[in-house]
N, C-alpha and C. Protein backbone atom coordinates (compact mmCIF):
# COMPACT_ATOMS: atom_id res chain seq x y z
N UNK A 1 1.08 15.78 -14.40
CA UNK A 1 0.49 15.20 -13.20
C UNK A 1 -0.77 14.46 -13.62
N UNK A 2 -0.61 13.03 -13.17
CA UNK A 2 -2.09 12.09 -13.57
C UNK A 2 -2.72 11.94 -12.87
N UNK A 3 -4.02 12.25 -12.62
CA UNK A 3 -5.05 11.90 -11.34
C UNK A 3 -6.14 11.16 -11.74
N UNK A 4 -6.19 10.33 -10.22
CA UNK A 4 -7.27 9.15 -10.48
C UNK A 4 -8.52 9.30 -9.62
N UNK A 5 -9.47 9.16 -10.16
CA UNK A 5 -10.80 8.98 -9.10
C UNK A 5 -10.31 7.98 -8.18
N UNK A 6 -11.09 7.35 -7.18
CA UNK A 6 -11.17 6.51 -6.06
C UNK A 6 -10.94 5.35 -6.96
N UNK A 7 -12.51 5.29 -8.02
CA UNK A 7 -12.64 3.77 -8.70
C UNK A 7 -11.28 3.68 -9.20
N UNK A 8 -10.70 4.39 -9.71
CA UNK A 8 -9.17 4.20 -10.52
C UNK A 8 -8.38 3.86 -9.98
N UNK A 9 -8.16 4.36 -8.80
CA UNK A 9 -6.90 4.42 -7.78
C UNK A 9 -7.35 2.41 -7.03
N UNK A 10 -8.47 2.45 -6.98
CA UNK A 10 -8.98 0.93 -6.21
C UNK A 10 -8.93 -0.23 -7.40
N UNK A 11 -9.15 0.08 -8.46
CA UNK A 11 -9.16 -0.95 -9.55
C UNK A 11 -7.50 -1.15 -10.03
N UNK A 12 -6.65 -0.03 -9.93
CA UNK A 12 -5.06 -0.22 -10.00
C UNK A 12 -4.29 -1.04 -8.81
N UNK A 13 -5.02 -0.49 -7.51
CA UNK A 13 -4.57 -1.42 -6.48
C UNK A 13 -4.84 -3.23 -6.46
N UNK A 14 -6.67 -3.04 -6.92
CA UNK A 14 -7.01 -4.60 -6.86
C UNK A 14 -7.91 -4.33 -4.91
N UNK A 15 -8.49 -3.50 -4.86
CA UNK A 15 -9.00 -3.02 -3.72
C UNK A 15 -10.07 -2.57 -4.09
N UNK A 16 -10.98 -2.60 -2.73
CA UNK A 16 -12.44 -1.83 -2.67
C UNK A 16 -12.28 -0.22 -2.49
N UNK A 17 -13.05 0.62 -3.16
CA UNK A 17 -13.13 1.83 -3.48
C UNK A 17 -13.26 2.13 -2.26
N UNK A 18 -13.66 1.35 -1.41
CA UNK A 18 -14.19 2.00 0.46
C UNK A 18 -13.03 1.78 1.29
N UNK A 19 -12.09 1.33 0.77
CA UNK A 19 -10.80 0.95 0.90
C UNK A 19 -10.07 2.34 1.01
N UNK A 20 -10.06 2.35 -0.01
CA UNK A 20 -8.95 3.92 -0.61
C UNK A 20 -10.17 4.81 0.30
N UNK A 21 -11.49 5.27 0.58
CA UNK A 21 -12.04 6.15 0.96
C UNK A 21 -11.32 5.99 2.34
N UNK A 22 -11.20 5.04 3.14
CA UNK A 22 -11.21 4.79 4.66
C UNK A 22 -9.73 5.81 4.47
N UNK A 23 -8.80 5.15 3.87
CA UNK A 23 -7.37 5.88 3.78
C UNK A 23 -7.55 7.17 3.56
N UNK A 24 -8.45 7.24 2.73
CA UNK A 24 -8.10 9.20 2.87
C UNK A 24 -8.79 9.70 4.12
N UNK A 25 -9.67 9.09 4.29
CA UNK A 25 -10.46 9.73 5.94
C UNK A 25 -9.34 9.82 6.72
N UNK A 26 -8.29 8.79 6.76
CA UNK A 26 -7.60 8.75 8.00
C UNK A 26 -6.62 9.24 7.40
N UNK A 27 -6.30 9.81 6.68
CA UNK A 27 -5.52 11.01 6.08
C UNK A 27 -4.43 10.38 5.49
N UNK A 28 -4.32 9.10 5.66
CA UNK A 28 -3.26 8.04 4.81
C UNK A 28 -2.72 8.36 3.47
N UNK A 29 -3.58 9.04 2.72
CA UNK A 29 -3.59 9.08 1.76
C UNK A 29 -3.97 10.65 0.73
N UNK A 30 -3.18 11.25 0.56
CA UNK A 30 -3.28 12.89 0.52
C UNK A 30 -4.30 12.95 -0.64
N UNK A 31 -5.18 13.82 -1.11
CA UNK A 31 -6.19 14.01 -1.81
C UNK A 31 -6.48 15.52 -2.47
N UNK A 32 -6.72 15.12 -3.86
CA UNK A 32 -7.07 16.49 -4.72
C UNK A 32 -8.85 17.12 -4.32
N UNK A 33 -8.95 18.15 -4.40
CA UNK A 33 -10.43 17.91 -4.24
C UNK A 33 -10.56 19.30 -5.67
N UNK A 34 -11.65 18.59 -6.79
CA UNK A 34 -12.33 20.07 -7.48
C UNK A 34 -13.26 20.23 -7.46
N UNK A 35 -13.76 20.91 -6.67
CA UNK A 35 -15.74 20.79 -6.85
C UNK A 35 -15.83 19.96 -5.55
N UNK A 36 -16.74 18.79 -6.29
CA UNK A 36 -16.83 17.56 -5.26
C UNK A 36 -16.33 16.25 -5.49
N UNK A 37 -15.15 16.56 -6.45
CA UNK A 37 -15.06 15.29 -7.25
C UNK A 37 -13.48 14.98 -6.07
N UNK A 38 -13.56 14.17 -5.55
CA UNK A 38 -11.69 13.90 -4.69
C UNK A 38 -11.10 13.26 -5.73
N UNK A 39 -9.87 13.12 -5.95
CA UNK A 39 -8.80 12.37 -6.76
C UNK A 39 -7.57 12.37 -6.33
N UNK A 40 -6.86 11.75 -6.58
CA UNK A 40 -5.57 11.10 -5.98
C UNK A 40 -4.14 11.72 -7.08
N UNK A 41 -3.23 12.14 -7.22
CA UNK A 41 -2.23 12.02 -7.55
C UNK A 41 -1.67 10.79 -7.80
N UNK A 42 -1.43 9.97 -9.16
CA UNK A 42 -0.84 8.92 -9.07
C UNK A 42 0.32 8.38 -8.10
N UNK A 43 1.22 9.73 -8.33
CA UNK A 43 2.90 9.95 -7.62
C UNK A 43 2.76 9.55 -6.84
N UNK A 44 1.24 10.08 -6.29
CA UNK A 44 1.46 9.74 -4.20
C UNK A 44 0.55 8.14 -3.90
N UNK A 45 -0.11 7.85 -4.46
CA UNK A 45 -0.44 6.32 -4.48
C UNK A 45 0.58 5.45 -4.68
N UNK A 46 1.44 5.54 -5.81
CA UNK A 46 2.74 4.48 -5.91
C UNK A 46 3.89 4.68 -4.61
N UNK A 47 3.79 6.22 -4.18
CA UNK A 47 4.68 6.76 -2.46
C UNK A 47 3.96 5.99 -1.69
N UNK A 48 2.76 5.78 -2.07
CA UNK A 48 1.95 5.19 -0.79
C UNK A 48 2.35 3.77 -0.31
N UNK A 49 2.39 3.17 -1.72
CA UNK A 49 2.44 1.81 -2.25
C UNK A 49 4.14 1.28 -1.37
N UNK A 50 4.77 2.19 -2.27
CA UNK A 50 6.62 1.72 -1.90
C UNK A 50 6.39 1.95 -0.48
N UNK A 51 5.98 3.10 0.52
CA UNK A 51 6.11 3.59 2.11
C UNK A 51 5.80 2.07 2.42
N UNK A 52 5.20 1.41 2.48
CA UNK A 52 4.22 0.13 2.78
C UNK A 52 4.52 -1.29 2.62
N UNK A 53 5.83 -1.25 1.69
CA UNK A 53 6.40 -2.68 1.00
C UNK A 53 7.14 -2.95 2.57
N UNK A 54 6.46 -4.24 2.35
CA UNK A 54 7.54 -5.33 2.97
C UNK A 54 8.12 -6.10 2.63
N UNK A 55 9.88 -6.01 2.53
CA UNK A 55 10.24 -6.77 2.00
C UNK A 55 10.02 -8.66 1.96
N UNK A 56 10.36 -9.40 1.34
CA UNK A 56 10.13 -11.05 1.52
C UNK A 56 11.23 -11.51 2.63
N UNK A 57 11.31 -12.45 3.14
CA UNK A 57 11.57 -12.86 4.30
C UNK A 57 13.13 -13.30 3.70
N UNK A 58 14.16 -12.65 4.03
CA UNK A 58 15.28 -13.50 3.73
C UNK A 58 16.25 -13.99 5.29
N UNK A 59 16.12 -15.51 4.62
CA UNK A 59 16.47 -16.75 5.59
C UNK A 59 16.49 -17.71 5.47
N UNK A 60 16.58 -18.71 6.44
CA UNK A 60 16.13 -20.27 5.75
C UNK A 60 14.91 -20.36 5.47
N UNK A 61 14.36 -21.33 4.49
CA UNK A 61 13.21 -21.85 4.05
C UNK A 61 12.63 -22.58 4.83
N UNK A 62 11.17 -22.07 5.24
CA UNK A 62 10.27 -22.50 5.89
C UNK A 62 9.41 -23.66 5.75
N UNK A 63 9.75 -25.04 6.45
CA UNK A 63 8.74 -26.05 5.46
C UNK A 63 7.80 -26.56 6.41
N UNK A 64 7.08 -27.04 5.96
CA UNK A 64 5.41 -27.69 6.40
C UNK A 64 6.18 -28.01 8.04
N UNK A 65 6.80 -28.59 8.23
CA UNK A 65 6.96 -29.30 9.58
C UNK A 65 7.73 -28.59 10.20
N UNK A 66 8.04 -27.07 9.89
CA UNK A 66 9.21 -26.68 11.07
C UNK A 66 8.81 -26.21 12.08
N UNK A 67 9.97 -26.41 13.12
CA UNK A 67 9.13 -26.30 15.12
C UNK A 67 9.61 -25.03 15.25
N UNK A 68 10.31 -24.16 14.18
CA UNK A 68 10.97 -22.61 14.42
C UNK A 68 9.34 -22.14 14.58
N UNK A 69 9.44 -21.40 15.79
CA UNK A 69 8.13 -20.54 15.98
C UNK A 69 8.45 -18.82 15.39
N UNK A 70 7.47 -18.27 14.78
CA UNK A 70 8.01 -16.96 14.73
C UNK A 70 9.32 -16.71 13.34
N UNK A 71 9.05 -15.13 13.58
CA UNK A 71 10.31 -14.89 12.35
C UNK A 71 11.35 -13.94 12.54
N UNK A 72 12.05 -14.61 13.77
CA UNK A 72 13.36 -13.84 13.95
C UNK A 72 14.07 -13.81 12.72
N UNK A 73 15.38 -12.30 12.69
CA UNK A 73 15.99 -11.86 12.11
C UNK A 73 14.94 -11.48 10.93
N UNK A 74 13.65 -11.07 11.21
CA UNK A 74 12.73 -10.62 9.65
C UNK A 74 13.20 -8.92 9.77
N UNK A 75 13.65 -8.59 8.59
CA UNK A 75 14.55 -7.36 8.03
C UNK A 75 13.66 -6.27 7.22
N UNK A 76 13.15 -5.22 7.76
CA UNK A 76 12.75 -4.38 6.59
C UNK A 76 13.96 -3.68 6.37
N UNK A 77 13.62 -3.62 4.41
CA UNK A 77 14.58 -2.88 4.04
C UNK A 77 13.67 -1.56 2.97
N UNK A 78 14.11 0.01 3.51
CA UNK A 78 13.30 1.27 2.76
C UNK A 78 14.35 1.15 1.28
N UNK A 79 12.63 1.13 0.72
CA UNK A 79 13.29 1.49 -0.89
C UNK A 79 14.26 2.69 -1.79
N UNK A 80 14.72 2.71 -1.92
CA UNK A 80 15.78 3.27 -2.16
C UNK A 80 15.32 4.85 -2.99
C-alpha cells in the first residue's frame, strides 16, 4: 500500500493542495490519518480519478460554425 501526502496526491493530479484538502473535507476523498500527518491511499485517488472520467464525446464532429445547440446523445460510459 503507497501513500501520499496532500502535496503528492496534488502534484500527481496537476492540482492545488487546497484542492485535494476541500475533497477530503467533503469526504470525496477517503483519508489515512497518523498522528497529524493525513495521507491518501494511492488505490483510492486513481478510484477517485476513474469514478470521475468522462468519457469524449462520440458523434459527429463539431465545427466552428455549427447551429447544433447542445450535446444530445452525450454517453457516459463506467470503466470497466
Amino acid at each position: 500500500m503507497e501513500l501520499l501526502n496532500v502535496q503528492e496526491a496534488a502534484r500527481e493530479l496537476k492540482l492545488s493542495p487546497h484542492t485535494i484538502r476541500a475533497w477530503i473535507y467533503q469526504k470525496r476523498l477517503p483519508l489515512v490519518r497518523l498522528g497529524r500527518r493525513v495521507l491518501l491511499r494511492r488505490q483510492d485517488v486513481e478510484e477517485f480519478v476513474n469514478k470521475n472520467l468522462i468519457e469524449a464525446y462520440e458523434g459527429k464532429q463539431r465545427g466552428v460554425g455549427s447551429q447544433d445547440k447542445g450535446w444530445p446523445g452525450l454517453r457516459y460510459k463506467p470503466l470497466p
